[in-house]
PDB file of N, CA and C in Angstrom:
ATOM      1  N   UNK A   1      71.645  84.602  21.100  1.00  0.00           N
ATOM      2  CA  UNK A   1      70.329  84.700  20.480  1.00  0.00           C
ATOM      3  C   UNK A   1      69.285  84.724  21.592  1.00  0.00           C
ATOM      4  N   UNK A   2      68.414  85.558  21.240  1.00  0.00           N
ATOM      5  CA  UNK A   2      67.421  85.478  22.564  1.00  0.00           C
ATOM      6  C   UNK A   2      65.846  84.922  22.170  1.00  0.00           C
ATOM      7  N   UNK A   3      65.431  84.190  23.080  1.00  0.00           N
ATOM      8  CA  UNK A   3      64.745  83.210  22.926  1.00  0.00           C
ATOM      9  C   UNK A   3      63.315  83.883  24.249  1.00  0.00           C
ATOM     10  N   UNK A   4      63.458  84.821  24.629  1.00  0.00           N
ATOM     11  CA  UNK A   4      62.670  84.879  26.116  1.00  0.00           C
ATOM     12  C   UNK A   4      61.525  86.100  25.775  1.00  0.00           C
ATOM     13  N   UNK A   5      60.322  85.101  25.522  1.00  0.00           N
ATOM     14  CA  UNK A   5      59.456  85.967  25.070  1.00  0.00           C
ATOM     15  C   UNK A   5      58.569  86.373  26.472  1.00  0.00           C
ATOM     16  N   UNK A   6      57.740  87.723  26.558  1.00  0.00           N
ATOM     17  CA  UNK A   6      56.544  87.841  27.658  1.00  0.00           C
ATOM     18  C   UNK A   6      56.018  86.881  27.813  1.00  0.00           C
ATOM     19  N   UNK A   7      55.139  86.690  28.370  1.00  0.00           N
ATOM     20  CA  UNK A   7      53.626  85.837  28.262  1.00  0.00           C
ATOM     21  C   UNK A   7      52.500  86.096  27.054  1.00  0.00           C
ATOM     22  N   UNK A   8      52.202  87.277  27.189  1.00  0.00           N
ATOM     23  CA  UNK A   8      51.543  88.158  25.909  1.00  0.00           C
ATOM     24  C   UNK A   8      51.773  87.496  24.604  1.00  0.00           C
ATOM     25  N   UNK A   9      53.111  87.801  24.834  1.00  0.00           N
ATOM     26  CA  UNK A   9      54.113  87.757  23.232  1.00  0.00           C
ATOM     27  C   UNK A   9      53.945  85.662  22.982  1.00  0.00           C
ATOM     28  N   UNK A  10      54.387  84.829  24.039  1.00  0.00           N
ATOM     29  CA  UNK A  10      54.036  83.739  24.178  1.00  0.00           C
ATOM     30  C   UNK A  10      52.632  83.161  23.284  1.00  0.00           C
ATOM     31  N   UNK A  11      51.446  83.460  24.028  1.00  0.00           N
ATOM     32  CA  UNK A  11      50.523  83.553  24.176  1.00  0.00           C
ATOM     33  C   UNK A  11      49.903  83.764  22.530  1.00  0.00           C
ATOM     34  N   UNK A  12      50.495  84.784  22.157  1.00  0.00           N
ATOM     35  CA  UNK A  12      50.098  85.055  20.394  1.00  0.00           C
ATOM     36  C   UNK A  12      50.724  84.213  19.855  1.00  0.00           C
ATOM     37  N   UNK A  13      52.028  84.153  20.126  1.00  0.00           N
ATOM     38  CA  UNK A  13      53.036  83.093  19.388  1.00  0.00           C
ATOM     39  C   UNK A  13      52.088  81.258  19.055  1.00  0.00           C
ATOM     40  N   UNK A  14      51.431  81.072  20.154  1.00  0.00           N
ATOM     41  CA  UNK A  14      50.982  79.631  20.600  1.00  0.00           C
ATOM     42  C   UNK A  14      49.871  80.370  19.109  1.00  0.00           C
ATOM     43  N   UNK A  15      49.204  81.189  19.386  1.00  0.00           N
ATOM     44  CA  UNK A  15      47.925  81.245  18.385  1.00  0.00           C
ATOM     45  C   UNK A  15      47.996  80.816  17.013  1.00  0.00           C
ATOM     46  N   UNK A  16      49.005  81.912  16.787  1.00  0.00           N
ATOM     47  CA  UNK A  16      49.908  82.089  15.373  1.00  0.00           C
ATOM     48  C   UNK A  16      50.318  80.691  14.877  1.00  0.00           C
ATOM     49  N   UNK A  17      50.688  79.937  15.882  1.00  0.00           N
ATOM     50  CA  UNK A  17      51.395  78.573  15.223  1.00  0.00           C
ATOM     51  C   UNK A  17      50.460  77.160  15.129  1.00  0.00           C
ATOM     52  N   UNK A  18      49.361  77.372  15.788  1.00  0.00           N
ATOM     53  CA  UNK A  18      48.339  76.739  16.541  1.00  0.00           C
ATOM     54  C   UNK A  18      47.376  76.715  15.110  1.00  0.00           C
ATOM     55  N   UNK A  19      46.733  77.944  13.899  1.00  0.00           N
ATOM     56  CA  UNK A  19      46.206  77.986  13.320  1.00  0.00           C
ATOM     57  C   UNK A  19      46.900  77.357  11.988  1.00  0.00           C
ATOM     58  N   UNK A  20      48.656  77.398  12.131  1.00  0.00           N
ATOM     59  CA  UNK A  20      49.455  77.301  10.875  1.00  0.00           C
ATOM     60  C   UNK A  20      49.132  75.765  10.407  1.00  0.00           C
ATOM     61  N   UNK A  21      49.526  75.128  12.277  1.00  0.00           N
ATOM     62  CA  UNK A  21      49.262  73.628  12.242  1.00  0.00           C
ATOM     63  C   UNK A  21      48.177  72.905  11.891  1.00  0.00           C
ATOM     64  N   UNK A  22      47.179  73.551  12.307  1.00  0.00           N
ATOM     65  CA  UNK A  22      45.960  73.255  12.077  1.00  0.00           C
ATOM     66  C   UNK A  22      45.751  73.317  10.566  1.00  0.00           C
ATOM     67  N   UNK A  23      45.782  74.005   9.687  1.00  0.00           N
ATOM     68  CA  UNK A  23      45.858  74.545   8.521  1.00  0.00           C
ATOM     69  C   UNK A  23      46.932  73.650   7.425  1.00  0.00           C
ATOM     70  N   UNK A  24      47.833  72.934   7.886  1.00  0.00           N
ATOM     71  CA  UNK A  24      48.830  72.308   7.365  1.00  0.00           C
ATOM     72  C   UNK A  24      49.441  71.853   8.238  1.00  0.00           C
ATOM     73  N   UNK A  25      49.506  70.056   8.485  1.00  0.00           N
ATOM     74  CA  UNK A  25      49.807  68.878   9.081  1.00  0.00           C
ATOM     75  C   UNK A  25      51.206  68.811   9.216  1.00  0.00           C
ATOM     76  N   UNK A  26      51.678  69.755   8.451  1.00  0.00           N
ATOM     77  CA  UNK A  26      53.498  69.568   7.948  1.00  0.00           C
ATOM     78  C   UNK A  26      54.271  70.117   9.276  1.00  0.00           C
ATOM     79  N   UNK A  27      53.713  70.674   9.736  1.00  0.00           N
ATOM     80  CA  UNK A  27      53.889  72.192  10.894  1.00  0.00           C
ATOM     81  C   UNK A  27      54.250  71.431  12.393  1.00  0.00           C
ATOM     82  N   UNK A  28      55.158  71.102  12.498  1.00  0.00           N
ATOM     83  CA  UNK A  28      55.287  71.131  14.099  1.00  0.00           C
ATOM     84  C   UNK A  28      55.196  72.318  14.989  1.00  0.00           C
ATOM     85  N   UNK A  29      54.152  72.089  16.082  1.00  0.00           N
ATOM     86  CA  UNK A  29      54.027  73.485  16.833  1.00  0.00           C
ATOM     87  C   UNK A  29      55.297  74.499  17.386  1.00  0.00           C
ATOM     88  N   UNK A  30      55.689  73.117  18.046  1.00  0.00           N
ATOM     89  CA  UNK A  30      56.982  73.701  19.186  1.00  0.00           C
ATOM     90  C   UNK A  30      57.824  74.195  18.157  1.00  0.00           C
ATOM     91  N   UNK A  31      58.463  73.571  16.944  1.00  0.00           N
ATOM     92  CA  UNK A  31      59.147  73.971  15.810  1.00  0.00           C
ATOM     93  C   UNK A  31      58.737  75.518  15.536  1.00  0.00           C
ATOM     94  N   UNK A  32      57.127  75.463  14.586  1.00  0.00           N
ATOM     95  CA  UNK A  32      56.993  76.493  14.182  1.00  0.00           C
ATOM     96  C   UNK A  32      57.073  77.642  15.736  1.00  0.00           C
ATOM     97  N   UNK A  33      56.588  77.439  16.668  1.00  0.00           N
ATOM     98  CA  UNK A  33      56.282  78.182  17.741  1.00  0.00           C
ATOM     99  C   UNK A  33      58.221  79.396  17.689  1.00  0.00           C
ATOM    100  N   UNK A  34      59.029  78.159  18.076  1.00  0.00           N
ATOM    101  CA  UNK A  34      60.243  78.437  17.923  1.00  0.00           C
ATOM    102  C   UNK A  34      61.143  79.761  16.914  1.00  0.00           C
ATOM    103  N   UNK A  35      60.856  79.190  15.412  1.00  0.00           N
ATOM    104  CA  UNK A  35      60.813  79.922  14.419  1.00  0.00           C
ATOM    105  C   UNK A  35      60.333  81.006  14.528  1.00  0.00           C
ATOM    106  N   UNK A  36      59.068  81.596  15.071  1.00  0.00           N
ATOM    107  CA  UNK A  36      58.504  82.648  15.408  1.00  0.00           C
ATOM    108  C   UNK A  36      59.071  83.635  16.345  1.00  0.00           C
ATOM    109  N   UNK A  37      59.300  83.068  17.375  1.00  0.00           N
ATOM    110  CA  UNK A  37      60.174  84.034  18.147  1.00  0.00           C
ATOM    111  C   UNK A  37      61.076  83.924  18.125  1.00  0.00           C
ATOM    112  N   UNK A  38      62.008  83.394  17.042  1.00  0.00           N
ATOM    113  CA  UNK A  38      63.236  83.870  17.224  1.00  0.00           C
ATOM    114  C   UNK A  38      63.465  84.944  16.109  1.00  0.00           C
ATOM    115  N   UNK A  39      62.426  84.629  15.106  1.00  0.00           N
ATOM    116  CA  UNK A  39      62.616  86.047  14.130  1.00  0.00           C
ATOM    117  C   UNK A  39      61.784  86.925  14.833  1.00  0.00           C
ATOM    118  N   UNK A  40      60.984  86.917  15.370  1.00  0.00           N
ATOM    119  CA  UNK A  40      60.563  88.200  16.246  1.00  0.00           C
ATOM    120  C   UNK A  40      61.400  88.784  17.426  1.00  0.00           C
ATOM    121  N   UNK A  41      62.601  88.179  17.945  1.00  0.00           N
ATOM    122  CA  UNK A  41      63.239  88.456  18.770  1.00  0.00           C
ATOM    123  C   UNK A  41      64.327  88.759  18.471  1.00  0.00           C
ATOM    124  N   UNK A  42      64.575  88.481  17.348  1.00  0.00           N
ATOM    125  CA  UNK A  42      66.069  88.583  16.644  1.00  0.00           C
ATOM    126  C   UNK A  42      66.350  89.148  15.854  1.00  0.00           C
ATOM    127  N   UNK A  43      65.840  90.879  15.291  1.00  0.00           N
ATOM    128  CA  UNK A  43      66.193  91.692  14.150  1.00  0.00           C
ATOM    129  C   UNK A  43      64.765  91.528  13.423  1.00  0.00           C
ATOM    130  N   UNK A  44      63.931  91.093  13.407  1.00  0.00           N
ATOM    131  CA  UNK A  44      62.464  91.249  12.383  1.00  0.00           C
ATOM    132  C   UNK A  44      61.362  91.263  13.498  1.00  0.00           C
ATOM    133  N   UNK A  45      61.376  92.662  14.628  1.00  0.00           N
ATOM    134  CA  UNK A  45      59.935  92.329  15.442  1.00  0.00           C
ATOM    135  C   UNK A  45      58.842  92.265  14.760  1.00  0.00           C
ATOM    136  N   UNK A  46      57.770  91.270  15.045  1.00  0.00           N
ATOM    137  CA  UNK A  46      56.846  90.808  13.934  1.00  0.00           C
ATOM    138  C   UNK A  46      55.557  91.429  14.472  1.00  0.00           C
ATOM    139  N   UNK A  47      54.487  92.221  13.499  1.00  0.00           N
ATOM    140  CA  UNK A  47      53.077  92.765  14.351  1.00  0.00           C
ATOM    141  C   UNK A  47      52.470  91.214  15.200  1.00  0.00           C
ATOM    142  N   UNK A  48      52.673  90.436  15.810  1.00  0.00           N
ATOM    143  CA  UNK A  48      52.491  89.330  16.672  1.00  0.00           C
ATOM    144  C   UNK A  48      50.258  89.499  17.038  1.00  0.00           C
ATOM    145  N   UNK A  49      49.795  90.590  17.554  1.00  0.00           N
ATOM    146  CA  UNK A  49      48.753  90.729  17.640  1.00  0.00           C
ATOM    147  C   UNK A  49      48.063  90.891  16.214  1.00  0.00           C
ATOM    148  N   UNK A  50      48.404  91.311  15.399  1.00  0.00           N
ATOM    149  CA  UNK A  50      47.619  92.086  13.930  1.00  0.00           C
ATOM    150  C   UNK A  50      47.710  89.969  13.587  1.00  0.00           C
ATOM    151  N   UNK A  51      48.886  89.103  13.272  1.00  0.00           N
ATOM    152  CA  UNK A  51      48.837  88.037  12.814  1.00  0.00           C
ATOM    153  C   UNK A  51      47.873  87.185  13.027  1.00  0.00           C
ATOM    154  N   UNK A  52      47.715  87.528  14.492  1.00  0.00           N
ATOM    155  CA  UNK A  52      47.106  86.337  15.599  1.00  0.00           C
ATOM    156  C   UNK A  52      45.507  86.499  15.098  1.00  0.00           C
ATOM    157  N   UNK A  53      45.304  87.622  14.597  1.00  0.00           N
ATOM    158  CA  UNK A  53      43.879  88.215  14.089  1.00  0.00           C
ATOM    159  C   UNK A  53      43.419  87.014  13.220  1.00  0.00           C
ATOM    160  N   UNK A  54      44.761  87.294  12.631  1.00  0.00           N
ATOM    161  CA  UNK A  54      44.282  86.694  10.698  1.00  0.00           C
ATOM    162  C   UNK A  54      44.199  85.229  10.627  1.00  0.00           C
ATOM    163  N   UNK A  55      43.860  84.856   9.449  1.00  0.00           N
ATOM    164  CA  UNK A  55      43.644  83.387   9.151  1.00  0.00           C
ATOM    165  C   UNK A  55      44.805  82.862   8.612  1.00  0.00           C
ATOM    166  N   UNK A  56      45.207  81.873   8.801  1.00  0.00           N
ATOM    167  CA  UNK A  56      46.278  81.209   8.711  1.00  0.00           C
ATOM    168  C   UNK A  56      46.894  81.562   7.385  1.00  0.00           C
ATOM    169  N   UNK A  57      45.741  81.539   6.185  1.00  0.00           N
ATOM    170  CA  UNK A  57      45.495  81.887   4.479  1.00  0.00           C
ATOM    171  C   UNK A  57      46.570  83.234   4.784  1.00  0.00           C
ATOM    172  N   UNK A  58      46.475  84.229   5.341  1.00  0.00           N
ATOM    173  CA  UNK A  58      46.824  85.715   5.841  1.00  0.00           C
ATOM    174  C   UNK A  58      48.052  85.565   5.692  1.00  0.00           C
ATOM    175  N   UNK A  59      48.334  84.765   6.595  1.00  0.00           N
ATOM    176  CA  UNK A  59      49.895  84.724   7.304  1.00  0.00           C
ATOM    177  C   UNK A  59      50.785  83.806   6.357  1.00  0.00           C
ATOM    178  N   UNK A  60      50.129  83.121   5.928  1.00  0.00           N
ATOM    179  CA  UNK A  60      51.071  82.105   5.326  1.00  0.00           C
ATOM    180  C   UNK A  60      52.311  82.594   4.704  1.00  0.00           C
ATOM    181  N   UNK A  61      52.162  83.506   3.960  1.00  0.00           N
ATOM    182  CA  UNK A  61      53.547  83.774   3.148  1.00  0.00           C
ATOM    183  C   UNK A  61      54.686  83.979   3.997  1.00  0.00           C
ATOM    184  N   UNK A  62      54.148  84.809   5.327  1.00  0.00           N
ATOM    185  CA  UNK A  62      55.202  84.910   6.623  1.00  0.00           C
ATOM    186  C   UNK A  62      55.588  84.221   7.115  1.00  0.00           C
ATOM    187  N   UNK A  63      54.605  82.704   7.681  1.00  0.00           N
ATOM    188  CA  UNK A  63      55.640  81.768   8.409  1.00  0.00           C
ATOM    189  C   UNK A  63      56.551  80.939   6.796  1.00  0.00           C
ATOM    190  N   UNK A  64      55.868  80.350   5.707  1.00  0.00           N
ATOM    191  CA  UNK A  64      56.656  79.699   4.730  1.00  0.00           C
ATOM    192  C   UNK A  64      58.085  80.233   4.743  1.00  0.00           C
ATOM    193  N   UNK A  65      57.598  82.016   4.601  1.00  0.00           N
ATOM    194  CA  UNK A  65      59.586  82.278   4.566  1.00  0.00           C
ATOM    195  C   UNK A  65      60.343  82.667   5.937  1.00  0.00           C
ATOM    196  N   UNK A  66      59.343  82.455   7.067  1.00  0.00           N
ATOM    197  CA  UNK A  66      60.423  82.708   7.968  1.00  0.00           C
ATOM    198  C   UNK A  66      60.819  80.959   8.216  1.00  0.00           C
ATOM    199  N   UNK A  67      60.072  80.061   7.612  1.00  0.00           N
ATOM    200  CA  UNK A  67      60.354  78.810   8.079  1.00  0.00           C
ATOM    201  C   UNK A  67      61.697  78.199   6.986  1.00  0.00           C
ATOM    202  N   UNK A  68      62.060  78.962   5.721  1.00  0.00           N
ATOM    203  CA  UNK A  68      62.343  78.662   4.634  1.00  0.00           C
ATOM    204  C   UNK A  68      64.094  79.762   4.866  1.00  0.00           C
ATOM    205  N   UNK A  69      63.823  81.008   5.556  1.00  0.00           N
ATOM    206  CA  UNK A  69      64.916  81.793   5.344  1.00  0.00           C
ATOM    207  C   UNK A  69      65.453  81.968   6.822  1.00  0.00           C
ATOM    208  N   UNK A  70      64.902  81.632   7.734  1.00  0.00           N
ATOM    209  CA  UNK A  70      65.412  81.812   8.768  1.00  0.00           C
ATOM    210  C   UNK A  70      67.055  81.191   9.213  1.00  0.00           C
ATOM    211  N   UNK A  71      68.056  81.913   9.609  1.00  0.00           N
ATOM    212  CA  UNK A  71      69.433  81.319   9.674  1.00  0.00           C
ATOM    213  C   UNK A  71      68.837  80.937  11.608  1.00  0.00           C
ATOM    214  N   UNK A  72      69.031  79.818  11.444  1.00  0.00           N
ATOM    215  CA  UNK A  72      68.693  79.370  13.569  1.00  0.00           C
ATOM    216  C   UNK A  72      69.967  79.351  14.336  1.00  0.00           C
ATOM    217  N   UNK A  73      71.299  80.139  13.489  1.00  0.00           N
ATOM    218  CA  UNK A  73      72.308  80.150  14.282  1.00  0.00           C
ATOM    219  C   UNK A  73      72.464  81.677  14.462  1.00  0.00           C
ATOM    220  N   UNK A  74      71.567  82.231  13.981  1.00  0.00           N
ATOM    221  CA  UNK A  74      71.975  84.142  14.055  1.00  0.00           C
ATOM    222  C   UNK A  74      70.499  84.161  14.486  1.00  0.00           C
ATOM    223  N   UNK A  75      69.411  83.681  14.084  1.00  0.00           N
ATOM    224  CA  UNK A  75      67.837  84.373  14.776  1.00  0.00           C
ATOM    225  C   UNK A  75      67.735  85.217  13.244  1.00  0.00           C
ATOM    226  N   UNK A  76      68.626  85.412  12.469  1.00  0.00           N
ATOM    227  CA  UNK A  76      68.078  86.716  11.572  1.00  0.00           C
ATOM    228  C   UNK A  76      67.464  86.079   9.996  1.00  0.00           C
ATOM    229  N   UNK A  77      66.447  86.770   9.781  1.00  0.00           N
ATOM    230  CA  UNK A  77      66.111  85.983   8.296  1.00  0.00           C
ATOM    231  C   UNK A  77      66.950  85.965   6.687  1.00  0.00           C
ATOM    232  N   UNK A  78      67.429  85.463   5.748  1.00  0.00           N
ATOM    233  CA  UNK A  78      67.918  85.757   4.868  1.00  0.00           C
ATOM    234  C   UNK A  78      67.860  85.429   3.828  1.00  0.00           C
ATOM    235  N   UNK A  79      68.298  86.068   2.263  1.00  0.00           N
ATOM    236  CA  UNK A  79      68.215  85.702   0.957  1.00  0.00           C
ATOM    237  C   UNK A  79      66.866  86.950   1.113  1.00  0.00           C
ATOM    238  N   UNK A  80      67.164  88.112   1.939  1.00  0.00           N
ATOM    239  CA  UNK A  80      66.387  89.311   1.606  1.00  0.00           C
ATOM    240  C   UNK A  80      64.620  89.193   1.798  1.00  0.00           C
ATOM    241  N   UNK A  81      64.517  87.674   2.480  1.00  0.00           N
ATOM    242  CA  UNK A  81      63.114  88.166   3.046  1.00  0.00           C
ATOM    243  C   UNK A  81      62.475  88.721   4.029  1.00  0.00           C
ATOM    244  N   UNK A  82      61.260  89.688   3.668  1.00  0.00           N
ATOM    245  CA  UNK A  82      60.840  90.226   4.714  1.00  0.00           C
ATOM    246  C   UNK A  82      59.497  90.025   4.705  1.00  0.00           C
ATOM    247  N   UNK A  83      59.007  89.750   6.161  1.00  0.00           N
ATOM    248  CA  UNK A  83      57.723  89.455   6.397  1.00  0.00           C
ATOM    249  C   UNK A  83      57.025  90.895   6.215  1.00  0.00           C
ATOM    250  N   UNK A  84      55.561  89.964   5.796  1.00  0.00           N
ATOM    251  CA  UNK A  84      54.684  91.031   5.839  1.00  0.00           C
ATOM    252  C   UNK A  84      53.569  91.951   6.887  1.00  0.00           C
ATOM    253  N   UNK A  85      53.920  90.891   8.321  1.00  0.00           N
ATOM    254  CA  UNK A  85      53.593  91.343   9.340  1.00  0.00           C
ATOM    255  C   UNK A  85      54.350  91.469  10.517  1.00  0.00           C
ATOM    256  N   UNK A  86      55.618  92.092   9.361  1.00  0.00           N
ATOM    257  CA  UNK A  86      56.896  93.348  10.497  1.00  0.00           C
ATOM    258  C   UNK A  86      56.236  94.381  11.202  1.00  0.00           C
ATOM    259  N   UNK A  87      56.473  94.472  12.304  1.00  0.00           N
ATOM    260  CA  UNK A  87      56.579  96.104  12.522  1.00  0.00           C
ATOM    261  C   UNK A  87      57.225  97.232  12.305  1.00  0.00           C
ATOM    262  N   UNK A  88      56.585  97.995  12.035  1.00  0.00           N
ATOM    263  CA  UNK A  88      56.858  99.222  11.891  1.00  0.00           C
ATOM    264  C   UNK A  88      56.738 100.463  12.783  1.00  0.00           C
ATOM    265  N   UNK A  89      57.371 101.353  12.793  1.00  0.00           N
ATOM    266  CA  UNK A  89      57.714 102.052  13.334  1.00  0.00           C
ATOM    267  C   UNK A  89      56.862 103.541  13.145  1.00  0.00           C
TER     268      UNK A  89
END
């Protein structure tokens, strides 16, 4: 499983998880931080800049199910969810 994000990619990641926490007390950073790149690194690259935009309200449905479906022994999400700030191609 790969775990080795840019700095860039880092950097949004900290934002992204930084507003979740802030937003809801429940949220460990390093946790959620974690969760994030490993579904962005692991079969679901996530728009990481378009997220970092939005308000936590935005994103929410994305981290709940990547925090909810994520398998942390494959990196890959499952029970068929897909975020809404995947990339596309």
């Amino acid at each position: 499983m790969n775990l080795k994000t840019t700095t860039p990619e880092h950097l949004l990641i900290h934002e992204i998880a930084s507003k979740a926490v802030k937003a809801d007390k429940l949220y460990n950073l390093q946790e959620l931080m974690i969760d994030i790149a490993t579904t962005h690194l692991n079969g679901e690259p996530l728009d990481l800049e378009k997220m970092a935009k939005m308000e936590y309200i935005d994103t929410q449905h994305d981290i709940i199910g990547i925090q909810s479906n994520l398998n942390r022994d494959t990196g890959e999400l499952q029970n068929c969810f897909l975020p809404r700030y995947r990339k596309t191609n």
